[in-house]
Protein backbone atom coordinates (compact mmCIF):
# COMPACT_ATOMS: atom_id res chain seq x y z
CA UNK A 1 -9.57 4.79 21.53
CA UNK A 2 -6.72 4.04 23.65
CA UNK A 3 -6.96 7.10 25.90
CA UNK A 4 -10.50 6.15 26.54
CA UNK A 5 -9.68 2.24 27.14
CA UNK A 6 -7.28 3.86 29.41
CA UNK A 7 -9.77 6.40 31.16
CA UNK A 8 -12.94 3.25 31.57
CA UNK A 9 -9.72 1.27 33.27
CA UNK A 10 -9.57 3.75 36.00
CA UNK A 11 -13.00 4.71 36.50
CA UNK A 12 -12.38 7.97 35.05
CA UNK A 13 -16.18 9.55 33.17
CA UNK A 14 -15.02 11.99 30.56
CA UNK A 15 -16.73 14.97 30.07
CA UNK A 16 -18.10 15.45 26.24
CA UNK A 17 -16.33 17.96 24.36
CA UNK A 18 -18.53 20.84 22.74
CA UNK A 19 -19.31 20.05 19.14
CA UNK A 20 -17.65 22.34 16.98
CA UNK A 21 -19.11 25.80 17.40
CA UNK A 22 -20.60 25.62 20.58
CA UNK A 23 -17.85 27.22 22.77
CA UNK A 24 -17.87 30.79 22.33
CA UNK A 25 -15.94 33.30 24.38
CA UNK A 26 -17.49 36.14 25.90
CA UNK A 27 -15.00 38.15 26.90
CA UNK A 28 -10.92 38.40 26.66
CA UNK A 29 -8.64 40.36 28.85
CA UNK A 30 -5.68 41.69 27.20
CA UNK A 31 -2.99 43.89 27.10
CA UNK A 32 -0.85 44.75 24.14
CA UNK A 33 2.73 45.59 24.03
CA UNK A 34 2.69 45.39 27.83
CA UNK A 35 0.19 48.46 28.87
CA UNK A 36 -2.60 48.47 30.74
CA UNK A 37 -5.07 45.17 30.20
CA UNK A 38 -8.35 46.16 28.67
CA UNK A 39 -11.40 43.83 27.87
CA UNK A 40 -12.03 43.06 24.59
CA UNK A 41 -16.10 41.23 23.73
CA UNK A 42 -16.42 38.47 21.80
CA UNK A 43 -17.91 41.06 18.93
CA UNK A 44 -15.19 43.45 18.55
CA UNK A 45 -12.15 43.11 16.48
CA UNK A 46 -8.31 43.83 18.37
CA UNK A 47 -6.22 45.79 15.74
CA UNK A 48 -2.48 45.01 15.80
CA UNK A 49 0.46 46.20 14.19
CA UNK A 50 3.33 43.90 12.74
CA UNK A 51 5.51 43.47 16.22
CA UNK A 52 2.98 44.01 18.81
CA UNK A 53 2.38 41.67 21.41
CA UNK A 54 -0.20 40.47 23.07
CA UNK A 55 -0.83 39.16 26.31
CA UNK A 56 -4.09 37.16 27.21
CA UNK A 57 -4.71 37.30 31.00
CA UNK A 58 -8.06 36.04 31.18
CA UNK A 59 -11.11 34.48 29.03
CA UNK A 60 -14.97 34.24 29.88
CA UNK A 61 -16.92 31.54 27.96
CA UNK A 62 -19.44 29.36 28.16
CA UNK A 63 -17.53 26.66 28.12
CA UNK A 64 -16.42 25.08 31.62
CA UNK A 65 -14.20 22.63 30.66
CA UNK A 66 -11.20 24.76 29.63
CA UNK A 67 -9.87 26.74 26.96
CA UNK A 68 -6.79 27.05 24.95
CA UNK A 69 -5.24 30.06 23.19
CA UNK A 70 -4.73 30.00 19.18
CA UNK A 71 -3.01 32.93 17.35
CA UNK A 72 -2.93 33.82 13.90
CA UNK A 73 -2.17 37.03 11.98
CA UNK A 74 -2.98 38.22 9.07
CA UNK A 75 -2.53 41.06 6.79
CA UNK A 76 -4.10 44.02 6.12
């Protein structure tokens, strides 16, 4: 509430969220363990091994607003 008091103070219009669901990515750029990037579609499942890392250079979605990057693991 106060962010928003805030934002009407200054004139700012925020831009409505997605409701929960509605931003999907398309497509993910990655690269693992530093070689080359490769594109990964919303559909297919990245395999990992304990230790890799990952590197996300880019995201497609149909969302406009922005994005952020969350990371879990789990095991197999």
């Amino acid at each position: 509430m106060v962010i928003n008091a805030f934002m009407k103070q200054f004139g700012i219009i925020p831009n409505p969220r997605p409701q929960s669901g509605s931003a999907c990515p398309e497509i993910s750029v990655v690269a693992i363990n530093g070689r080359t990037p490769i594109v990964v579609e919303a559909s297919q499942a990245l395999e990992l091994r304990a230790g890799d890392m990952i590197s996300v250079t880019h995201i497609e979605s149909n969302y406009e607003r922005g994005l952020s990057l969350i990371s879990w693991a789990t095991a197999a």
